[in-house]
Every structure is written in structure tokens, then in C-alpha cells.
C-alpha atoms as a PDB file:
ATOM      1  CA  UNK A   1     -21.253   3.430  -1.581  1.00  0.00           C
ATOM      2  CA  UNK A   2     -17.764   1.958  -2.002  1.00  0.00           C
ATOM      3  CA  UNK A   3     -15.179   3.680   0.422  1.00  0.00           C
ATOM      4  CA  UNK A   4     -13.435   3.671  -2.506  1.00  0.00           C
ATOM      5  CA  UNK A   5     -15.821   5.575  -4.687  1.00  0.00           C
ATOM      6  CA  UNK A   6     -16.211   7.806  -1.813  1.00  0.00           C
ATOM      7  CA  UNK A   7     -13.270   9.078  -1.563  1.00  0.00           C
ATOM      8  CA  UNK A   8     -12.575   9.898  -4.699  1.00  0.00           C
ATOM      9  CA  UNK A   9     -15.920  11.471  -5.399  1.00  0.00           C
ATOM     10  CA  UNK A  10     -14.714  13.428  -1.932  1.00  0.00           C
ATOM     11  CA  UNK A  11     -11.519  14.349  -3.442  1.00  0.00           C
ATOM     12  CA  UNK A  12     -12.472  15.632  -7.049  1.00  0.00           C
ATOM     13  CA  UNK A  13     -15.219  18.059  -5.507  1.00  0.00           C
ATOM     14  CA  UNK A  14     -12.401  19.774  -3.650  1.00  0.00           C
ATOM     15  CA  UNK A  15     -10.305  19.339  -6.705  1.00  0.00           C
ATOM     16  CA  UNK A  16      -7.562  17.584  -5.076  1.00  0.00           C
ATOM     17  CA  UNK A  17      -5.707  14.275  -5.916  1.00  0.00           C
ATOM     18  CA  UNK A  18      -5.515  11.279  -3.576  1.00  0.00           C
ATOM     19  CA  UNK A  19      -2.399  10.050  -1.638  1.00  0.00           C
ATOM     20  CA  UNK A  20      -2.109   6.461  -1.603  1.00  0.00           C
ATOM     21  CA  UNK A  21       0.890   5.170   0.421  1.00  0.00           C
ATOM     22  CA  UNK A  22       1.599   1.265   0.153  1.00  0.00           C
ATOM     23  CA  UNK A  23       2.828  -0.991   2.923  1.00  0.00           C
ATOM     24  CA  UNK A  24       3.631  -4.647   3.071  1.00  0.00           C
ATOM     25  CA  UNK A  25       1.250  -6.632   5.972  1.00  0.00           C
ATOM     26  CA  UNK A  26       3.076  -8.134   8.505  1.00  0.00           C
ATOM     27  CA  UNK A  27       6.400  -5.895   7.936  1.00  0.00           C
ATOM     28  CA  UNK A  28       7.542  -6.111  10.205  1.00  0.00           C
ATOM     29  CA  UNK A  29       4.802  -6.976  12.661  1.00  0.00           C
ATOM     30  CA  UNK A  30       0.859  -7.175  12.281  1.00  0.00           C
ATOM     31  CA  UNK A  31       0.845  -4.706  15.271  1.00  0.00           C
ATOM     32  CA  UNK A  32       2.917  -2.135  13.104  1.00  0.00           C
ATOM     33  CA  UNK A  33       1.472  -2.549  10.546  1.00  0.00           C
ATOM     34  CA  UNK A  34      -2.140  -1.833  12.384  1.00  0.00           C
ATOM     35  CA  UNK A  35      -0.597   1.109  14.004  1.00  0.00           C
ATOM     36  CA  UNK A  36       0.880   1.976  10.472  1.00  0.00           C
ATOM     37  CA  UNK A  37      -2.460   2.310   8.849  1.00  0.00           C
ATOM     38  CA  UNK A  38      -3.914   4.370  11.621  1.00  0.00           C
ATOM     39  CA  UNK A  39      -0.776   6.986  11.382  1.00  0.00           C
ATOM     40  CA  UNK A  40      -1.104   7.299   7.785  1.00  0.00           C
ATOM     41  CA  UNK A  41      -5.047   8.378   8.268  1.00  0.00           C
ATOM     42  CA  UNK A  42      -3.947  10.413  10.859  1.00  0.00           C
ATOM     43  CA  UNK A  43      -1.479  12.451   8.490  1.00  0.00           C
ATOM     44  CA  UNK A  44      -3.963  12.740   5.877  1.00  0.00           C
ATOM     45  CA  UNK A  45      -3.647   9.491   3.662  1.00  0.00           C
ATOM     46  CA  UNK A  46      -6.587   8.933   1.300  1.00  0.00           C
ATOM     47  CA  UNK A  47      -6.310   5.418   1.089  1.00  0.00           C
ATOM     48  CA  UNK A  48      -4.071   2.427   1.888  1.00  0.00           C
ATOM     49  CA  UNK A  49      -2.636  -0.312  -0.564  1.00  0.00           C
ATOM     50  CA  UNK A  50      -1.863  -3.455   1.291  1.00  0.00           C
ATOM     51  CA  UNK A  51       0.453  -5.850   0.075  1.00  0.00           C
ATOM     52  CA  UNK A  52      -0.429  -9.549   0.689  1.00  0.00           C
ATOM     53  CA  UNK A  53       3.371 -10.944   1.187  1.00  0.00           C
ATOM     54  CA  UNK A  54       3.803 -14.055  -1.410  1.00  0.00           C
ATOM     55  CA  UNK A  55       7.587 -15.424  -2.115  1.00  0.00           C
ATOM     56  CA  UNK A  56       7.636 -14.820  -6.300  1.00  0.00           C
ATOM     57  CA  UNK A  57       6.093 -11.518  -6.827  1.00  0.00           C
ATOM     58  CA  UNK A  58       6.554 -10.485 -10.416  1.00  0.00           C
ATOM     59  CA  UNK A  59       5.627  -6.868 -10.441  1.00  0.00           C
ATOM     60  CA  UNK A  60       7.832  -5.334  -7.032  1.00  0.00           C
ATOM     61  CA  UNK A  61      11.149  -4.509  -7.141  1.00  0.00           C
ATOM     62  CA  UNK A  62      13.926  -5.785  -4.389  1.00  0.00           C
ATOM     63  CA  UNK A  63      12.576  -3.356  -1.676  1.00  0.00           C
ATOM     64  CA  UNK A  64       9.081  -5.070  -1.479  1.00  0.00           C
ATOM     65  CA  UNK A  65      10.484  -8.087  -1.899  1.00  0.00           C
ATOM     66  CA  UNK A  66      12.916  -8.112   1.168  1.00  0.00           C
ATOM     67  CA  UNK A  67       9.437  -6.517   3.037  1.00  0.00           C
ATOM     68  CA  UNK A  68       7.248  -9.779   1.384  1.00  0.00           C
ATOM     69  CA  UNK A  69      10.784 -11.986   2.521  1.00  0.00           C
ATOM     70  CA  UNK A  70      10.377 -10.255   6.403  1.00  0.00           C
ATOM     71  CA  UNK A  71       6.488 -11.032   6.838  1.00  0.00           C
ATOM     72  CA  UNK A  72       6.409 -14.332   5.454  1.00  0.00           C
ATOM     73  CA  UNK A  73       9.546 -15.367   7.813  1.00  0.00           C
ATOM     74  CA  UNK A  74       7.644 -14.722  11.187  1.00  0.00           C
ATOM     75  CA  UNK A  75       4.452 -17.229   9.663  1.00  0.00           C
ATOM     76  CA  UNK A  76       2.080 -14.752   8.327  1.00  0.00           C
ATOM     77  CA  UNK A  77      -1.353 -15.836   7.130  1.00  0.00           C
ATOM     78  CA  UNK A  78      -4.005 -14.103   4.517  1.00  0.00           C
ATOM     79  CA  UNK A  79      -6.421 -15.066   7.499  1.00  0.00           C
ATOM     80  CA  UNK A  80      -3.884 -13.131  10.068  1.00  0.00           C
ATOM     81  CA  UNK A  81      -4.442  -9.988   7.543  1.00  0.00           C
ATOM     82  CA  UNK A  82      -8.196 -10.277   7.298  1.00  0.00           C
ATOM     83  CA  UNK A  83      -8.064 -10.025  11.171  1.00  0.00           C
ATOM     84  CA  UNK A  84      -5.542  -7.044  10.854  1.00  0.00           C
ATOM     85  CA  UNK A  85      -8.188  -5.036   8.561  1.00  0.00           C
ATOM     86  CA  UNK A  86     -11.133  -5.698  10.918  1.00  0.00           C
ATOM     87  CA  UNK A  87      -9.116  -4.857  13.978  1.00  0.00           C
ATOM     88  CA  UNK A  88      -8.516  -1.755  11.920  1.00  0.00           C
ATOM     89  CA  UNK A  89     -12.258  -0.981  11.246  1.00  0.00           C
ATOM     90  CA  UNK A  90     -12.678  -0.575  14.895  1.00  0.00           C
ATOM     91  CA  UNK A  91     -11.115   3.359  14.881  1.00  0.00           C
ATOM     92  CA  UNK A  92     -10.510   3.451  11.062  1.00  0.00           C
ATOM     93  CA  UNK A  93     -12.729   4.299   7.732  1.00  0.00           C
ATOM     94  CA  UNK A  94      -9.906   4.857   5.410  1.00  0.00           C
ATOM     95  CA  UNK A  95     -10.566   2.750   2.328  1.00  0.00           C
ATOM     96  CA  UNK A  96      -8.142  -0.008   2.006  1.00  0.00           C
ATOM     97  CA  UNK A  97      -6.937  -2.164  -1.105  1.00  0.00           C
ATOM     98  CA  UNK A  98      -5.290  -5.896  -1.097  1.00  0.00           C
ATOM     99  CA  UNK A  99      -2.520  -5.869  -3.706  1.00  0.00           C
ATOM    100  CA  UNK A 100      -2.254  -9.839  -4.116  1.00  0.00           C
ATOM    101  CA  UNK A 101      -1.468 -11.800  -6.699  1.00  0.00           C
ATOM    102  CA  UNK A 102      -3.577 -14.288  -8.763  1.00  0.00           C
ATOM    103  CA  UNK A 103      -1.345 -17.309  -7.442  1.00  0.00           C
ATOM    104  CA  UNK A 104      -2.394 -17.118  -3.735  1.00  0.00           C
ATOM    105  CA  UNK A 105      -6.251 -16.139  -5.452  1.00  0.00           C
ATOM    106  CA  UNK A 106      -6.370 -19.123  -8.017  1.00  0.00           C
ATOM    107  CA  UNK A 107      -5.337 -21.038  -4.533  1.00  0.00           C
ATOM    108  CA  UNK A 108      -7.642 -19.750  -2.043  1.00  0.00           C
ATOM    109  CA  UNK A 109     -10.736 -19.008  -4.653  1.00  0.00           C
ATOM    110  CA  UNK A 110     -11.881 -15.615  -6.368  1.00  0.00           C
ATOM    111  CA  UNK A 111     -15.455 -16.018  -4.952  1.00  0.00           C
ATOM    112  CA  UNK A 112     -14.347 -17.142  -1.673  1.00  0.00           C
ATOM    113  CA  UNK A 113     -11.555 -14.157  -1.195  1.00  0.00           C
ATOM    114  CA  UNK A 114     -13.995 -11.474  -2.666  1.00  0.00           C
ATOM    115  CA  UNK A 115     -16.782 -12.581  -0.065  1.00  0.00           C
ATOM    116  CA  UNK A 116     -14.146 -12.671   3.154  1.00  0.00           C
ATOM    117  CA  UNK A 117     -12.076  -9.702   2.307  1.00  0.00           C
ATOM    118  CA  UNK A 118     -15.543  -7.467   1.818  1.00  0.00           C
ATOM    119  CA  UNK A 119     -16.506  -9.126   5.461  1.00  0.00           C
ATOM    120  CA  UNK A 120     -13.201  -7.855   7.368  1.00  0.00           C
ATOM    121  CA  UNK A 121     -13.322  -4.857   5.408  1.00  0.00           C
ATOM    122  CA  UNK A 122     -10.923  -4.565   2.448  1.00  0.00           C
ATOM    123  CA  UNK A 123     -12.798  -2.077   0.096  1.00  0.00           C
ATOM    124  CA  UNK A 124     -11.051  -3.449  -3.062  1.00  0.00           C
ATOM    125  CA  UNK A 125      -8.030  -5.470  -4.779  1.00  0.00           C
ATOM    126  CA  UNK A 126      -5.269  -4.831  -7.270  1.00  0.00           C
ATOM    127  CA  UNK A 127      -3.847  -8.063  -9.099  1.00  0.00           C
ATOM    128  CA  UNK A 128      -0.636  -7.323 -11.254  1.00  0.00           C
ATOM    129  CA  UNK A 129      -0.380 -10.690 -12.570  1.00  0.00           C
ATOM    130  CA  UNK A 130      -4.164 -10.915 -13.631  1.00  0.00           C
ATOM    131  CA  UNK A 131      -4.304 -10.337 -17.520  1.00  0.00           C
ATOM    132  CA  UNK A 132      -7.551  -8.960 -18.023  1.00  0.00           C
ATOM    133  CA  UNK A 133      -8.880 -11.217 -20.219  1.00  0.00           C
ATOM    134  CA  UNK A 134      -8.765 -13.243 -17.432  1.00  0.00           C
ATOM    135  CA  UNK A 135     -10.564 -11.410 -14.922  1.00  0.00           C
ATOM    136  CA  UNK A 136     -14.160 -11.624 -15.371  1.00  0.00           C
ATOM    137  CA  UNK A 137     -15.006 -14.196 -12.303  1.00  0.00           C
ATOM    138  CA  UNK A 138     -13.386 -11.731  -9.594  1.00  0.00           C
ATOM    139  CA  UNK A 139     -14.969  -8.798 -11.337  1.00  0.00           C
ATOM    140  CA  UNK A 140     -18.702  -9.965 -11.488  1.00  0.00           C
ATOM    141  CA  UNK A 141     -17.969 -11.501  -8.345  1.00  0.00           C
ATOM    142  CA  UNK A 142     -16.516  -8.107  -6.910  1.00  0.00           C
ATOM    143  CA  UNK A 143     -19.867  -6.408  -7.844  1.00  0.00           C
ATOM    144  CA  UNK A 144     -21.885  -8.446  -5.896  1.00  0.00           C
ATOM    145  CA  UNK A 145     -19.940  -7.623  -2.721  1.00  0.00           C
ATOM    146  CA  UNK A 146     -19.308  -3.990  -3.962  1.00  0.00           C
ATOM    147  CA  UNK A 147     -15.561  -4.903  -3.851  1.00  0.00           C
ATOM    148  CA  UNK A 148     -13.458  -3.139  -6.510  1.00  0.00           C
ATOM    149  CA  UNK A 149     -10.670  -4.972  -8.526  1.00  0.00           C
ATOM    150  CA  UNK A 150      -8.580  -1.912  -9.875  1.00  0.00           C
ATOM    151  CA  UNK A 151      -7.065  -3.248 -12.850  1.00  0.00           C
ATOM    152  CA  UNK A 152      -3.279  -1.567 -14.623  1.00  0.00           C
ATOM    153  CA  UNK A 153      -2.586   0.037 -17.595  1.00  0.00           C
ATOM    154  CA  UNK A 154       1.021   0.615 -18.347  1.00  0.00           C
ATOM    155  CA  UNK A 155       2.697   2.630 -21.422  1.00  0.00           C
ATOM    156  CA  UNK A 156       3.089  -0.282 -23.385  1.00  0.00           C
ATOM    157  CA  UNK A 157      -0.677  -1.439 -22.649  1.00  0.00           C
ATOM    158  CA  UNK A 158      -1.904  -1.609 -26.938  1.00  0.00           C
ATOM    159  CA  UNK A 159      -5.207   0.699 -27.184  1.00  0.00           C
ATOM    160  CA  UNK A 160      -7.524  -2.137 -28.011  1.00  0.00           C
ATOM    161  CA  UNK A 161      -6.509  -3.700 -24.247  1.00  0.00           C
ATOM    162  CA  UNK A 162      -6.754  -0.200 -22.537  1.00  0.00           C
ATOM    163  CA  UNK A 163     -10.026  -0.025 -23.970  1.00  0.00           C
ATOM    164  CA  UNK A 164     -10.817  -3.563 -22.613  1.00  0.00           C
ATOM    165  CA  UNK A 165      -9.461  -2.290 -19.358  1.00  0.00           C
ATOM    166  CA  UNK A 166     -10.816   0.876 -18.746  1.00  0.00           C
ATOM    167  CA  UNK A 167     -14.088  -0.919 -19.364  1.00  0.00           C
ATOM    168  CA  UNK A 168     -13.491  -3.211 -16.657  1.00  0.00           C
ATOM    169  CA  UNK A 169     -12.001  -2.049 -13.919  1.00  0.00           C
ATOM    170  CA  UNK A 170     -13.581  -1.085 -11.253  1.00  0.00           C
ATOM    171  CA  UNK A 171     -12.910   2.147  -8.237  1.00  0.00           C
ATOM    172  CA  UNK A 172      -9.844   3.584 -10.075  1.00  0.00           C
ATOM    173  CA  UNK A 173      -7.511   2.556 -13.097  1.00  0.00           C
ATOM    174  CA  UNK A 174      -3.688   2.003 -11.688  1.00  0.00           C
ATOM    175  CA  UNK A 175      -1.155   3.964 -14.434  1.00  0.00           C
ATOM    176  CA  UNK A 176       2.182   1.898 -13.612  1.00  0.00           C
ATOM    177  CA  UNK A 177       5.350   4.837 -14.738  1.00  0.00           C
ATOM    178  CA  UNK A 178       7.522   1.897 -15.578  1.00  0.00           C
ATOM    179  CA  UNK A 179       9.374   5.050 -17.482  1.00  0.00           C
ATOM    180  CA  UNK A 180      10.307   6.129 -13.620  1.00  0.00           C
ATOM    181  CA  UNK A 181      10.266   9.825 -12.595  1.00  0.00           C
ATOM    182  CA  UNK A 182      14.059  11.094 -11.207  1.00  0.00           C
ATOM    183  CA  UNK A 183      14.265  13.840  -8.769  1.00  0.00           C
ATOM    184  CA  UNK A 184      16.487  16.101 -11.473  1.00  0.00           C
ATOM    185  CA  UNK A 185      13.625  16.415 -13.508  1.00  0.00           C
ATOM    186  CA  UNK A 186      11.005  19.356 -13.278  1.00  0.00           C
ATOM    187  CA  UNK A 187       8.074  17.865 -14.834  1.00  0.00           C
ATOM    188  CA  UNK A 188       6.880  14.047 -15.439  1.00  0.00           C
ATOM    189  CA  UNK A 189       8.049  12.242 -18.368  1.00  0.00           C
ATOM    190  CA  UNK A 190       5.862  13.690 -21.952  1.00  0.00           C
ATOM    191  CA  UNK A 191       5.096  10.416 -22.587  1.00  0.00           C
ATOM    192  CA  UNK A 192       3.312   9.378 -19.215  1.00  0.00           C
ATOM    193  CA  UNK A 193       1.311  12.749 -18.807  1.00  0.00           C
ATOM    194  CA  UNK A 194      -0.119  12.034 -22.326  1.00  0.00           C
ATOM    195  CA  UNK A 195      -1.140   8.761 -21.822  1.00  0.00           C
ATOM    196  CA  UNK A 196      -2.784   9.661 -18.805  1.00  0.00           C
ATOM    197  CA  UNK A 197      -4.580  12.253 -20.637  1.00  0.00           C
ATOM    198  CA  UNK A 198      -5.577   9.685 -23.245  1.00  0.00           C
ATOM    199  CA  UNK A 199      -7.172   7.269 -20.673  1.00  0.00           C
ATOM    200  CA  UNK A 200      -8.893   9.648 -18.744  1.00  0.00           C
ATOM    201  CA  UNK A 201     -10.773  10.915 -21.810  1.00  0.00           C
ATOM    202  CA  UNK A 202     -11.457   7.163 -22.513  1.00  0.00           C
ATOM    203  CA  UNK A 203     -13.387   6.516 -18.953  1.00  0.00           C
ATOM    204  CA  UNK A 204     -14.551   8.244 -15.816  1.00  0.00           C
ATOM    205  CA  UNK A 205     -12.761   6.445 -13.370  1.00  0.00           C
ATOM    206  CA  UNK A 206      -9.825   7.877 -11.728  1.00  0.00           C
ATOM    207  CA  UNK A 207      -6.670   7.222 -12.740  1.00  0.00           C
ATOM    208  CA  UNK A 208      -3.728   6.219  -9.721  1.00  0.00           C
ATOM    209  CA  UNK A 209      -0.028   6.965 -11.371  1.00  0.00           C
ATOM    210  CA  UNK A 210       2.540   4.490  -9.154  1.00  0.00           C
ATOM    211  CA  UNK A 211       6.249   3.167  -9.891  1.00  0.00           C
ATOM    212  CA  UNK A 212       8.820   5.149  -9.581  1.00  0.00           C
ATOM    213  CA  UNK A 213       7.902   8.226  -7.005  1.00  0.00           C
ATOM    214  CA  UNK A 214       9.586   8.319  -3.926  1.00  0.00           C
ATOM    215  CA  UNK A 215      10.368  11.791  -2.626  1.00  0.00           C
ATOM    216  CA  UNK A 216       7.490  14.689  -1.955  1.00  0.00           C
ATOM    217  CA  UNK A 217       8.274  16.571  -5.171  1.00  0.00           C
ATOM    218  CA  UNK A 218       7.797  13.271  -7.340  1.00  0.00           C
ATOM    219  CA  UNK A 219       4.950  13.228  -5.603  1.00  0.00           C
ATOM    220  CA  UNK A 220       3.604  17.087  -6.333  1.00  0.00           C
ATOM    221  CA  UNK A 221       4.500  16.085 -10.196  1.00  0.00           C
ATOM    222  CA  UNK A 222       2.611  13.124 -10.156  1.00  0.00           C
ATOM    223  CA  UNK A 223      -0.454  14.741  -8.521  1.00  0.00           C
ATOM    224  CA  UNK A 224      -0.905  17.393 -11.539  1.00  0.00           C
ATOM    225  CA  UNK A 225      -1.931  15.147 -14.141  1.00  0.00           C
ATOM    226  CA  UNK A 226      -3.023  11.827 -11.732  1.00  0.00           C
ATOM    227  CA  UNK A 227      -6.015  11.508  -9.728  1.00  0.00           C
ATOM    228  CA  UNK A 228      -4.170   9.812  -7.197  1.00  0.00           C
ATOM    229  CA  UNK A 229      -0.418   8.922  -6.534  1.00  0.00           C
ATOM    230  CA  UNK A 230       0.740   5.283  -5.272  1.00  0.00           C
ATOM    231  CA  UNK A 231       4.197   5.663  -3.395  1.00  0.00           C
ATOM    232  CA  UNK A 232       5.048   2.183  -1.886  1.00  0.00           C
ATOM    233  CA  UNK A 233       8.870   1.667  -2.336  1.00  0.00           C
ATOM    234  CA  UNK A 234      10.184   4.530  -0.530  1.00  0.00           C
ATOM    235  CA  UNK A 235       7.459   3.741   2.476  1.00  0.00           C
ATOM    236  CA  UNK A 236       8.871   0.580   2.703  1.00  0.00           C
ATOM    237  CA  UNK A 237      12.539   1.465   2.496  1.00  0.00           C
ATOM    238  CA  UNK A 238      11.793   4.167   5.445  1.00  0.00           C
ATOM    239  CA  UNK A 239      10.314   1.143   7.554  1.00  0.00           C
ATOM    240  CA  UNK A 240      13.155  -0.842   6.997  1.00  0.00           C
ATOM    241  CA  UNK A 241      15.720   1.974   7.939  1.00  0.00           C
ATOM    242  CA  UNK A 242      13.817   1.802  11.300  1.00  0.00           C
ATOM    243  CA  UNK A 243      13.255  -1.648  12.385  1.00  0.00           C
ATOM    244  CA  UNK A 244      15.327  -2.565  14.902  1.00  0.00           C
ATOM    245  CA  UNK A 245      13.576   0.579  16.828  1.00  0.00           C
ATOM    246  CA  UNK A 246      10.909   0.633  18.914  1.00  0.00           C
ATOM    247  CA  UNK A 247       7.673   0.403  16.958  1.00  0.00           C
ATOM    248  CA  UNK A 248       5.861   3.883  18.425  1.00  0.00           C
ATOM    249  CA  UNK A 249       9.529   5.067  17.257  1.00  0.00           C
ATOM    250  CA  UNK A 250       9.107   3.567  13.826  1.00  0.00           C
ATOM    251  CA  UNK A 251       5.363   4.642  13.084  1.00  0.00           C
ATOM    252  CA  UNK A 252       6.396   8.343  14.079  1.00  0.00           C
ATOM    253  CA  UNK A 253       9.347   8.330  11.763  1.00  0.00           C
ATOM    254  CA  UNK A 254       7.547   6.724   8.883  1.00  0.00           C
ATOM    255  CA  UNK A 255       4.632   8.700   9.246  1.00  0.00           C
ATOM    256  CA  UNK A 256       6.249  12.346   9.292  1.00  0.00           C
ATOM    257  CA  UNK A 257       8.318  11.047   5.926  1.00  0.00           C
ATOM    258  CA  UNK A 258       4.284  10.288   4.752  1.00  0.00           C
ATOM    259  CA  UNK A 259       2.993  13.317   6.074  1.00  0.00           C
ATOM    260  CA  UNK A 260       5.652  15.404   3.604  1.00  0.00           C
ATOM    261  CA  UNK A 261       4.177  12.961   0.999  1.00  0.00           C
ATOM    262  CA  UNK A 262       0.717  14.253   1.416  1.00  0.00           C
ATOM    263  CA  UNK A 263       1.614  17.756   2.089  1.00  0.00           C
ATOM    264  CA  UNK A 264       3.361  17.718  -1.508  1.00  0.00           C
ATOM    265  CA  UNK A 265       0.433  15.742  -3.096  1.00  0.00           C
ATOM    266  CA  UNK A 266      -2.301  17.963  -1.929  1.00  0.00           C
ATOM    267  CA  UNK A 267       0.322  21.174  -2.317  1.00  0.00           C
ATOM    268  CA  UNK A 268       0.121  21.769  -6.098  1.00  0.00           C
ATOM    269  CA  UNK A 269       0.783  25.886  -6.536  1.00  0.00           C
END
């Protein structure tokens, strides 16, 4: 089985949602970032979205982007991350997910980067510029390899396309909260819980809600309604506060402020 799948068959018999923290590869080192990983499984981190670094991402805000600006300034490679994961794989089983975009795949080849990444280990992909309709080599090519493409719904997805979508994708559905969710608030944003509660009556996959959380009661909020909760900005703002620091100081700081992430997650009384 999928590590994927695993986990969040894992999760839902002990009824609790996942935490999925995101960090950029190669921000600001490929050692960091190994040591990164291992932290976050250490402090109880489900599962890890990677970001591929690529110089016009459409989807991440100015935070990722200066992270994506940082990695691909010191000569980072996709074949320098492959290595990274199966480095990884040596002490780590946490499932881990590629988010890449369809430029640097239409480049390098969907067969070709489904086959290698399930070889070092990558358990699955997101691709935010991938319409759907486009999808269908990666995905039939993913279930060869038992790599899952988790494909996004967001609140102005039309029903006929989040039926095309939740038919698709593959491992878990990715909610985007392009509505954001602001610490003054004491619940999520109406509009986001019920859509949630509209797709998950439409499939059986879990559904990941990401944009927009960044502190540990964002997080609690999101984990009430969401199978699993994606935090990546505020991760990658915390690395970047502590960069010019030694990296066993940087992987201690950013994993405690991950660490209060899960806690709040898992914590939902």
C-alpha cells in the first residue's frame, strides 16, 4: 500500500486529522532540508509536501517564492532532490509529496518523472498548474507505479469539474482556502466548511484544506472539518527568520514552531 493511503487509513481509525507541513528543497541547503524532514517526523508530522523550486510559480505567494529564489541560486537540480528523498529513506518512512509544476514535468516527461520519483521514494505529486482535463497521462501512469497525483479543488472549482476531480485524483483531494482564515476569527469561513462537506460526501478520499493557516489555532480550526491541514507559508517564513544560524540551530527552532502545529492539529477538544 501507498504510504500515502497508509497514513491516512492510520489516521481516520484513531479519528484524527493529518498534519502536513510544506518546505521548499534546497532552502536553504539539501542538508537542511534532509535534517528538516527528519525533525518534522520526529515531532509528529504525518506527511511532508516538498516543493520542487522553479522561477515562475503561479500558485505560491512571495514567501515561497523568495524560498524557490534561495534554492535555485546555489544550482539545485530535480536529480539533487531525488537523491535528497532516498538519502531520507535510509531512517525515514514518512510519506512524502513533490509539489512541482507541469512546466519542469512537460520538460522532463510525466512517465519518466512518475517512474524516478517512485524509485527514490516520493509517495506522490501535487501539480497546481495541471488542469485536470489535462492530467490523464501522469494519472494512469501514477497507477502503475502506485504514485498518487493529488489533484485541487478550490471554492470557485464549478460542480461538474469537482466531480471530474474527485474522480480522479488520487491519495487525498487538496481544498485550497483561497478565502484565507485570520487569527481574529473563531471558526473557519461558512463557506469553506460547507464545501468541504460537499466534497467529502462526493468521494472517499480525504480531503487536505491548505492556503492561508499559519498559526496553531488556524491549524485546530482547520483540522475539525479537514482530513488533513497543509501549512507551508509560515514553515517557510520561520526558516527564513533563521538562516544565517547554524543549521542544528535552525531545525530545532523550526521544528518546535511545527511541533505546536501538530499539537493544535491533533488537539481538537
Amino acid at each position: 500500500m501507498n504510504r500515502i493511503d497508509a497514513k491516512f487509513k492510520e489516521l481516520k481509525e484513531k479519528g484524527v486529522p493529518a498534519f502536513i507541513p510544506f518546505i521548499t528543497a534546497g532552502d536553504p541547503n539539501l542538508d537542511a532540508t534532509r535534517e528538516l524532514i527528519l525533525e518534522f517526523d520526529r515531532r509528529g508530522a504525518d506527511m511532508i509536501e516538498l516543493g520542487v523550486p522553479y522561477s515562475d510559480p503561479i500558485a505560491d505567494g512571495p514567501v515561497i517564492q523568495s524560498s524557490y529564489y534561495r534554492a535555485l541560486s546555489s544550482g539545485i537540480k530535480f536529480s539533487d532532490i531525488l537523491e535528497l528523498v532516498r538519502d531520507v529513506r535510509k531512517e525515514s518512512q514518512i510519506p512524502i509529496v513533490s509539489m512541482i509544476s507541469q512546466s519542469i514535468l512537460f520538460k522532463y516527461g510525466h512517465k519518466e518523472f512518475v517512474k524516478n520519483a517512485a524509485k527514490a521514494g516520493l509517495d506522490g505529486a501535487t501539480i497546481p498548474d495541471l488542469p485536470i482535463e489535462e492530467a490523464e497521462d501522469i494519472i494512469e501512469t501514477g497507477k502503475v507505479e502506485d504514485f498518487k497525483v493529488a489533484c485541487f479543488i478550490a471554492p470557485t472549482t464549478t460542480d461538474d469539474r469537482v466531480d471530474l476531480i474527485v474522480k480522479k485524483s488520487q491519495g487525498f483531494l487538496y481544498y485550497i482556502s483561497v478565502v484565507g482564515i485570520t487569527g481574529s476569527k473563531n471558526e473557519l469561513n461558512k463557506e469553506i466548511t460547507t464545501n468541504i462537506q460537499k466534497i467529502k460526501k462526493a468521494t472517499s478520499l480525504p480531503v487536505a484544506l491548505g492556503f492561508g493557516i499559519s498559526t496553531p489555532e488556524q491549524a485546530r480550526m482547520a483540522g475539525r472539518i479537514a482530513d488533513g491541514v497543509i501549512v507551508g507559508s509560515a514553515i517557510v517564513r520561520e526558516i527564513e527568520k533563521h538562516i544565517n544560524q547554524d543549521c542544528s540551530v535552525l531545525v530545532d527552532k523550526v521544528g518546535e514552531f511545527v511541533g505546536e502545529l501538530v499539537t493544535s492539529t491533533k488537539n481538537q477538544n
